[in-house]
Protein backbone atom coordinates (compact mmCIF):
# COMPACT_ATOMS: atom_id res chain seq x y z
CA UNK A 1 19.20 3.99 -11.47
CA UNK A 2 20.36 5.43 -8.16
CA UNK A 3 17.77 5.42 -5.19
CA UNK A 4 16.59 8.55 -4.25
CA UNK A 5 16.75 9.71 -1.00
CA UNK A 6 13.27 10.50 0.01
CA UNK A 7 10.95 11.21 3.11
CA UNK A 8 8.26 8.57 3.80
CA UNK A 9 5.23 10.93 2.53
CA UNK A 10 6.90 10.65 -1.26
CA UNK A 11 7.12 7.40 -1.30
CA UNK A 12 3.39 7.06 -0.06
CA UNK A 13 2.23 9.29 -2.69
CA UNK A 14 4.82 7.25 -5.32
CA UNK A 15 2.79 3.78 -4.14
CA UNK A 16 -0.58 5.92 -4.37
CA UNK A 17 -0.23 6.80 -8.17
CA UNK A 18 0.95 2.84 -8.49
CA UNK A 19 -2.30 1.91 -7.24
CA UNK A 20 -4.17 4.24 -9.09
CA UNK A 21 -2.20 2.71 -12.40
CA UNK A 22 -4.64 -0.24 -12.11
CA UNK A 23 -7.75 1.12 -10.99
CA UNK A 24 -6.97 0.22 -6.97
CA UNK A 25 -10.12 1.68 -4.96
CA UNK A 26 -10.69 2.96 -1.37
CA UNK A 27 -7.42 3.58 -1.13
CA UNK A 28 -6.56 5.17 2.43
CA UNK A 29 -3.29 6.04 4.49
CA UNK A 30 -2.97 5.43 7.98
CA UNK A 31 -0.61 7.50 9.62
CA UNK A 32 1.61 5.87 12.06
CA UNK A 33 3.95 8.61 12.62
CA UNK A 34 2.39 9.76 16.15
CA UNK A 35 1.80 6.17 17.86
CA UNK A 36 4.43 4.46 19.94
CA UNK A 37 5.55 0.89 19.04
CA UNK A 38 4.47 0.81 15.74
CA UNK A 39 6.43 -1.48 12.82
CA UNK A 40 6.37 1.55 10.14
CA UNK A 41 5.21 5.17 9.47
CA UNK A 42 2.67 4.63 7.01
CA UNK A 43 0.06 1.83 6.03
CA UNK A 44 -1.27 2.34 2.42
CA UNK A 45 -4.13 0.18 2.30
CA UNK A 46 -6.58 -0.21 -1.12
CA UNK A 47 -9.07 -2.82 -2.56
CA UNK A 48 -8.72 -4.81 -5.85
CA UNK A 49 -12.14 -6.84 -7.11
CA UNK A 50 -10.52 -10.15 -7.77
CA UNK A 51 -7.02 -12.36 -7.76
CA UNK A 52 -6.21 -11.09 -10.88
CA UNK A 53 -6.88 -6.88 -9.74
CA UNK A 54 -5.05 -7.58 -6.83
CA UNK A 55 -1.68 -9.37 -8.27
CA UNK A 56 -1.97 -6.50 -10.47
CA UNK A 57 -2.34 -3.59 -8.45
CA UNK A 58 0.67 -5.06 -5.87
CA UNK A 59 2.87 -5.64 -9.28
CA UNK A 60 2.00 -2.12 -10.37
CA UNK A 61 2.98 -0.42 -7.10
CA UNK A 62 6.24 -2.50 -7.58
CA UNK A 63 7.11 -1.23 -10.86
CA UNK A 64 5.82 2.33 -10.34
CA UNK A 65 8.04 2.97 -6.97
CA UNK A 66 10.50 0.80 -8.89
CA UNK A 67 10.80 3.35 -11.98
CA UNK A 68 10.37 6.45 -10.63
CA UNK A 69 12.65 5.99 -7.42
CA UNK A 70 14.85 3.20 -7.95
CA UNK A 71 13.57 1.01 -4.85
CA UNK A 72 12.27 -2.00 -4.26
CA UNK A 73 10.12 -3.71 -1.00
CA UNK A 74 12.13 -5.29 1.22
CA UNK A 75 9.51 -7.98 1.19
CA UNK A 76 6.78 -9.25 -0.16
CA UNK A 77 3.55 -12.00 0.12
CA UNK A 78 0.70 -13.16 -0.87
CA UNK A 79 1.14 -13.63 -4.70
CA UNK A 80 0.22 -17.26 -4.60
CA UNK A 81 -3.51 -16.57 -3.79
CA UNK A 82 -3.21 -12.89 -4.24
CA UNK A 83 -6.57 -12.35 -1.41
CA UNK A 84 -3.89 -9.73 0.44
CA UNK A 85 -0.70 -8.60 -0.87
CA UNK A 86 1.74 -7.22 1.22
CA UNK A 87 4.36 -5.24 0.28
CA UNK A 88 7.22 -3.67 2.98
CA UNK A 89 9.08 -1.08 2.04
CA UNK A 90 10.18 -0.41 5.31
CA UNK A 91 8.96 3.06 6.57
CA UNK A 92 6.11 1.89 4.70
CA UNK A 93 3.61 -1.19 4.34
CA UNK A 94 0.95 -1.81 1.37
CA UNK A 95 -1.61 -3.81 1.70
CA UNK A 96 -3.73 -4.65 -1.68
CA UNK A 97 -6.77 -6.61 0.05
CA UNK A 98 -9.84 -7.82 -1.98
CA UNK A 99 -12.96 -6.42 -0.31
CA UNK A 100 -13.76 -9.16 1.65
CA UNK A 101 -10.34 -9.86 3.27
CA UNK A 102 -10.26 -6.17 4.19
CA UNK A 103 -13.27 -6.47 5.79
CA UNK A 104 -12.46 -9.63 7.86
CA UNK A 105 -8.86 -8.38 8.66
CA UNK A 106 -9.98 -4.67 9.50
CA UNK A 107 -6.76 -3.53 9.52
CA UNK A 108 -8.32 0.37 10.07
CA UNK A 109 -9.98 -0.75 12.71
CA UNK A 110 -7.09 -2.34 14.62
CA UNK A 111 -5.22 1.09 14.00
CA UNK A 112 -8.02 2.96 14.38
CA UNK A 113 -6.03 5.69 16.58
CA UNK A 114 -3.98 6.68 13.23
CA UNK A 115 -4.33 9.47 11.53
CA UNK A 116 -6.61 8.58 8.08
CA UNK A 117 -6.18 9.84 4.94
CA UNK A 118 -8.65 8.31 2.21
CA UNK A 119 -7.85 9.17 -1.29
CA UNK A 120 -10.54 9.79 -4.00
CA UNK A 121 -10.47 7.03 -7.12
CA UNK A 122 -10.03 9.17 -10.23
CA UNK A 123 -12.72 6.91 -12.38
């Protein structure tokens, strides 16, 4: 499949309905788009309830943005423990955290000058 060529709000909302696949919760944006020196445009943060929620929300979000545009993160971590999962897809970063790693990293709160989106769960 060819990539698409598409602005960084698609592929947030692409890596939204991902999480939403598997039941990812508090999921919120952070818009990065208006601060200076920052490593993306968007953070797409969300919450999984255990390992196995977690390594399956992060695979989800792979597969989804993977099948319906054709890309793939430039990188990725945290599988082995699967506590936070990043994935980089450049102009934008997803974090799949389990509630108390959020918490402790309060990544929000370090970029708490973005512009916040939080996105209702649909269960």
């Amino acid at each position: 499949m060819n990539k698409l060529k598409l602005t960084a709000k698609q592929l947030v909302e692409t890596i939204v309905e991902g999480i939403q696949e598997k039941k990812g919760t508090d999921i919120a944006i952070l818009d990065l788009t208006e601060l200076d020196n920052t490593i993306c445009q968007y953070f797409v943060i969300c919450n999984g309830d255990s390992n196995t929620q977690v390594d399956a929300v992060a695979n989800s979000v792979i597969d989804y943005v993977n099948k319906n545009i054709g890309d793939k993160p430039n990188h990725s971590e945290g599988f082995s423990n699967a506590e936070w999962i990043l994935l980089d897809y450049f102009d934008v970063v997803v974090h799949v955290f389990q509630r108390e790693q959020r918490s402790f990293y309060n990544l929000e709160g370090l970029w708490a000058d973005a512009k916040r989106t939080e996105i209702k769960n649909l269960f």
